[in-house]
Protein backbone atom coordinates (compact mmCIF):
# COMPACT_ATOMS: atom_id res chain seq x y z
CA UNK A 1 73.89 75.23 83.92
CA UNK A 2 74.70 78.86 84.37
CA UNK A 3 75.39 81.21 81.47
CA UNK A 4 78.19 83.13 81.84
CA UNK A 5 77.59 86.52 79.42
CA UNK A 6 81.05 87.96 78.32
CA UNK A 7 81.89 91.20 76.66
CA UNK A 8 85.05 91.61 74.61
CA UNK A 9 86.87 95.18 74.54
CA UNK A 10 89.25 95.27 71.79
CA UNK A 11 90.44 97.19 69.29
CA UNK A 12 91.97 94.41 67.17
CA UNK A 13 89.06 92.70 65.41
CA UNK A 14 91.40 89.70 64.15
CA UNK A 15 91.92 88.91 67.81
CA UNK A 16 88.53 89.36 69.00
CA UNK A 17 86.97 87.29 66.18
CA UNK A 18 89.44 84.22 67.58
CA UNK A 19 88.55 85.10 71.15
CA UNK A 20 84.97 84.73 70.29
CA UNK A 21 84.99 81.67 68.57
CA UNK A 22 87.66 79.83 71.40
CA UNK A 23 85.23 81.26 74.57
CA UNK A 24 82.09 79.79 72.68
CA UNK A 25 83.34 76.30 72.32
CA UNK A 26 82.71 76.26 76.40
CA UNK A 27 79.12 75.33 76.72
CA UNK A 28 78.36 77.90 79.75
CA UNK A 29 80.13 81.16 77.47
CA UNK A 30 77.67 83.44 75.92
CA UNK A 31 79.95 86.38 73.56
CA UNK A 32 77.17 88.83 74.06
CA UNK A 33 79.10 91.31 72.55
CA UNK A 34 81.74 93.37 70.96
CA UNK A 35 83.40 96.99 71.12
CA UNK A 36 86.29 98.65 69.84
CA UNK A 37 87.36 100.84 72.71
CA UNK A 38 86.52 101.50 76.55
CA UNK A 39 83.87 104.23 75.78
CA UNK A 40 81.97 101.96 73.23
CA UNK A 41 82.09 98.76 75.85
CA UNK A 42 80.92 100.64 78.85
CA UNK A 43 78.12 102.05 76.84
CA UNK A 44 77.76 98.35 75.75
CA UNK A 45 77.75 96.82 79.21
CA UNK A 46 74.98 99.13 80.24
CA UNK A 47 73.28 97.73 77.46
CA UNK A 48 74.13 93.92 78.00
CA UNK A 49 75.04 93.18 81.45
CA UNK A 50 77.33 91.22 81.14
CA UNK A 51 78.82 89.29 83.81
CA UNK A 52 82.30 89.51 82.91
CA UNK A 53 84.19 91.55 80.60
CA UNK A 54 88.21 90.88 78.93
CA UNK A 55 89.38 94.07 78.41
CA UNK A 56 92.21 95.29 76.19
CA UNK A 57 94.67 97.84 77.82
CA UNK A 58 95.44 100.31 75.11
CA UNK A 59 93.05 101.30 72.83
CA UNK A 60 91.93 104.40 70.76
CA UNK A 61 89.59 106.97 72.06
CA UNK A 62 89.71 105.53 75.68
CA UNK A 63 92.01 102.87 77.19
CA UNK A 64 91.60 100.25 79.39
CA UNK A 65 92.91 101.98 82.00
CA UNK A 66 90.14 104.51 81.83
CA UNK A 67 87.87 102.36 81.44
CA UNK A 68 88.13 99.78 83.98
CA UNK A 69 87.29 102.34 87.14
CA UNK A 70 84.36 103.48 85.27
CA UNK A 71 82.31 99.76 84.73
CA UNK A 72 83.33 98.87 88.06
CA UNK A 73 81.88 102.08 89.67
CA UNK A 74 78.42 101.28 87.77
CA UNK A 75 78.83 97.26 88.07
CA UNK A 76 80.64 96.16 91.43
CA UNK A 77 80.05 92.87 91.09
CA UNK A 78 81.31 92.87 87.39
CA UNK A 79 84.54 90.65 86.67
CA UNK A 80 86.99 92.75 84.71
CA UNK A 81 90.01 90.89 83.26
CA UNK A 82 92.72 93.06 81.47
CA UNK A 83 93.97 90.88 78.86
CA UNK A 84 96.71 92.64 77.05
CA UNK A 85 99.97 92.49 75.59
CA UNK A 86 101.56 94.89 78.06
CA UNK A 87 104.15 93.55 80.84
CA UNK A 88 104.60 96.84 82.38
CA UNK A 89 104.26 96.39 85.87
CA UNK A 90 102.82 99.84 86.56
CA UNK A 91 100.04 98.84 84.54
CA UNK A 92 99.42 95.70 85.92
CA UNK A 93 99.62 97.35 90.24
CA UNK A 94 97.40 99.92 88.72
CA UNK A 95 94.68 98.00 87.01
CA UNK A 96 94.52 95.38 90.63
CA UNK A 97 94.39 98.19 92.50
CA UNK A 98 91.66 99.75 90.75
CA UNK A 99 89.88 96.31 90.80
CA UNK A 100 90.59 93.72 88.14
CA UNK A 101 89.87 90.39 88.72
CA UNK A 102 93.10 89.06 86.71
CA UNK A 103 95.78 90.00 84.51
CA UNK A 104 96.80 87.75 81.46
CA UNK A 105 99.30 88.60 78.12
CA UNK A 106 98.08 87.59 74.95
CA UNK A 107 100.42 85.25 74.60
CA UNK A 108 98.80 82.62 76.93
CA UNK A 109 98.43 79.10 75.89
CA UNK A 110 94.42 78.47 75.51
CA UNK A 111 94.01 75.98 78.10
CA UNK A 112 95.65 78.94 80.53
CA UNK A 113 93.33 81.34 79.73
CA UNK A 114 90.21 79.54 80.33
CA UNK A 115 91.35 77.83 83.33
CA UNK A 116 91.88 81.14 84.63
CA UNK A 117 88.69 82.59 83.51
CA UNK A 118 87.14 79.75 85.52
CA UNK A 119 88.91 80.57 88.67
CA UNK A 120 88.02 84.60 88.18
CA UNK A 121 84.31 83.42 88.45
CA UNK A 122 84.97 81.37 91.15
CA UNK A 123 86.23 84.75 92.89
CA UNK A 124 90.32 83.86 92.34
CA UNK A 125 92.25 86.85 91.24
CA UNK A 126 94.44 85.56 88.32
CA UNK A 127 97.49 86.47 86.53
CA UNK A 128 100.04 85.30 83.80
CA UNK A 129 103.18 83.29 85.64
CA UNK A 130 105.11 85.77 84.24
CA UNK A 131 103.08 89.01 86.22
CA UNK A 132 103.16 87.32 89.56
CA UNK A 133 106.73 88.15 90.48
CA UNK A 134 106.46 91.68 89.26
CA UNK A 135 103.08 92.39 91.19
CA UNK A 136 105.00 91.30 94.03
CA UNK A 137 108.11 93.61 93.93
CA UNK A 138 105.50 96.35 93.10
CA UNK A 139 103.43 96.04 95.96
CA UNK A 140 106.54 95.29 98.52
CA UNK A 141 105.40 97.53 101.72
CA UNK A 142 107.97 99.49 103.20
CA UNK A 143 106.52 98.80 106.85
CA UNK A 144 106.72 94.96 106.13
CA UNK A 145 108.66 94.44 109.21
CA UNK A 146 105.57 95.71 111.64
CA UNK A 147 102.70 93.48 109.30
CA UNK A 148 104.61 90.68 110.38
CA UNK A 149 103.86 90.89 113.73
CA UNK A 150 99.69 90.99 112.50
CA UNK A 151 100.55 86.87 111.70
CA UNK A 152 100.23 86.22 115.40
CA UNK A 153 96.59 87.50 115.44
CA UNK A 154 95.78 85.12 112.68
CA UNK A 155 94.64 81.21 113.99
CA UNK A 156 96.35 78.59 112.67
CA UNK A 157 93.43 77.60 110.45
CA UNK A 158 93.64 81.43 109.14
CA UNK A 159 97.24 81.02 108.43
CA UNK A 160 96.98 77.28 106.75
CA UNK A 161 94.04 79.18 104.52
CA UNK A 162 96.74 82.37 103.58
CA UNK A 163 99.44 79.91 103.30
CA UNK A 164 97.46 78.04 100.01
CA UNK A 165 96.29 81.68 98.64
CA UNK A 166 99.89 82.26 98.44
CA UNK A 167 100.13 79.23 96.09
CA UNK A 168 96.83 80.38 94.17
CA UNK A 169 94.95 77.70 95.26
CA UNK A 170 90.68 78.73 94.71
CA UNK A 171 88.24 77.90 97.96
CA UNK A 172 87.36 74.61 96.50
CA UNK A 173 90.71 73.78 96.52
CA UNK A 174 92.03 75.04 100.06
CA UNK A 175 88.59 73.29 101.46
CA UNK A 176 89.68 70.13 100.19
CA UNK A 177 93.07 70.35 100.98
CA UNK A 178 92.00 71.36 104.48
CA UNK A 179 89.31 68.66 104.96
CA UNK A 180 86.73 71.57 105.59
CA UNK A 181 84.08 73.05 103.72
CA UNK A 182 84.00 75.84 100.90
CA UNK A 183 81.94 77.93 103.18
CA UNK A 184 84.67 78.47 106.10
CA UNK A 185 87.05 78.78 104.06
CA UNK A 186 85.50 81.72 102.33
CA UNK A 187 84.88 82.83 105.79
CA UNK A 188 89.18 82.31 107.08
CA UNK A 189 89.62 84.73 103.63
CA UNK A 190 87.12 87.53 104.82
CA UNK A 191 89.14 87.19 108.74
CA UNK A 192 92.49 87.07 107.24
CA UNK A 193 91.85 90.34 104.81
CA UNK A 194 90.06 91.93 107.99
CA UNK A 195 92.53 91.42 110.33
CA UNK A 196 95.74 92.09 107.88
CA UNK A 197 93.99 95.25 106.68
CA UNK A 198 94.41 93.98 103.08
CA UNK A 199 91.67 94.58 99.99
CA UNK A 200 91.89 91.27 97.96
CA UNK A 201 93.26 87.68 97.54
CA UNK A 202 96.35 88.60 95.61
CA UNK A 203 97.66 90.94 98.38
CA UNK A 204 97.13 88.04 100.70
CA UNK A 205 99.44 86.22 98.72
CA UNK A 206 101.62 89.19 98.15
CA UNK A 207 101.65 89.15 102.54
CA UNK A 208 102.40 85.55 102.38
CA UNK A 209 105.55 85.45 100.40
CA UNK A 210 106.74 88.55 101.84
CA UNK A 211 106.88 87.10 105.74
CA UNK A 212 107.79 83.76 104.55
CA UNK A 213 104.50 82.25 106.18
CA UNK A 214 106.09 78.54 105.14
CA UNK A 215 108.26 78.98 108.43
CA UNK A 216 104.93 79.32 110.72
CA UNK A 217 103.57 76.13 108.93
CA UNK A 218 106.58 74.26 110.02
């Protein structure tokens, strides 16, 4: 079984004592430790490692906003998931676009959050129910009209696999639902980001629900 090492950034020690204790009860989370504020976690995760990090928004000294850029920059392969109690929706295009995994509110039911933490490592992007419809209307392209003429370079496979990213299904899922294996579908992702021009799952799905794609399914 894999050990997944988490750090929590947080200036709220109440909340990160409870985080602690709920991630731990999951056999494969490892709390390998705790900071106060973005300066004290990156100098933390250069310590530690860690393999994914929940990271407060605002905090004292430097925010999560701040931080975020700087442990991806050192850590690329490090999954960063703001979890905040913020439902601006600046924050929320800012912090995807800078390269968080997911987005969640504190006030998440448990199960939620580590369903979703789950999917992050299995490379979903994730957000609260709440976010999704706001990270859309953020991210609405002005040229939307000319992307929808990139759908007819996608295969149909392509466009099966961006039709169930737009319902947030992971690659396990989509490979099951199209009778294929995990592998191609994770290779249909990499063509359909290629070919769209787009930089992650969620603005797939973002693409999806913009040109309708359920009327090229049908």
């Amino acid at each position: 079984m894999t050990i997944i090492n988490i750090l929590l950034i947080d200036d709220h020690t109440l909340f990160r004592t409870g985080l602690r204790f709920l991630l731990e009860q999951e056999e494969n989370f490892n709390v390998v430790g705790e900071a106060t504020d973005g300066l004290a976690g990156i100098k933390l995760a250069e310590q530690l490692r860690p393999d994914l990090v929940l990271l407060d928004l605002d905090m004292p000294t430097m925010n999560g906003r701040e931080a975020l850029p700087q442990l991806l920059n050192s850590y690329p392969n490090l999954i960063v998931i703001l979890l905040t109690v913020s439902e601006d929706a600046q924050d929320l295009t800012e912090c995807m676009r800078l390269g968080a995994r997911g987005y969640l509110l504190k006030n998440i039911e448990t199960n939620f959050l580590l369903e979703s933490i789950h999917k992050a490592l299995d490379g979903d992007s994730i957000l609260s129910p709440e976010m999704t419809t706001k990270l859309i209307l953020q991210l609405r392209d002005p040229v939307a009209e000319k992307k929808e003429d990139l759908l007819s370079i996608l295969t149909l496979r392509e466009k099966e696999t961006l039709y169930w990213l737009s319902k947030g299904a992971s690659n396990k899922v989509i490979a099951r639902k199209m009778n294929v294996a995990e592998s191609t579908v994770k290779v249909h992702v990499q063509n359909i980001l290629r070919k769209l021009e787009l930089n992650s799952r969620v603005q797939a799905a973002v693409f999806a629900v913009e040109n309708s794609l359920d009327t090229f399914l049908n």
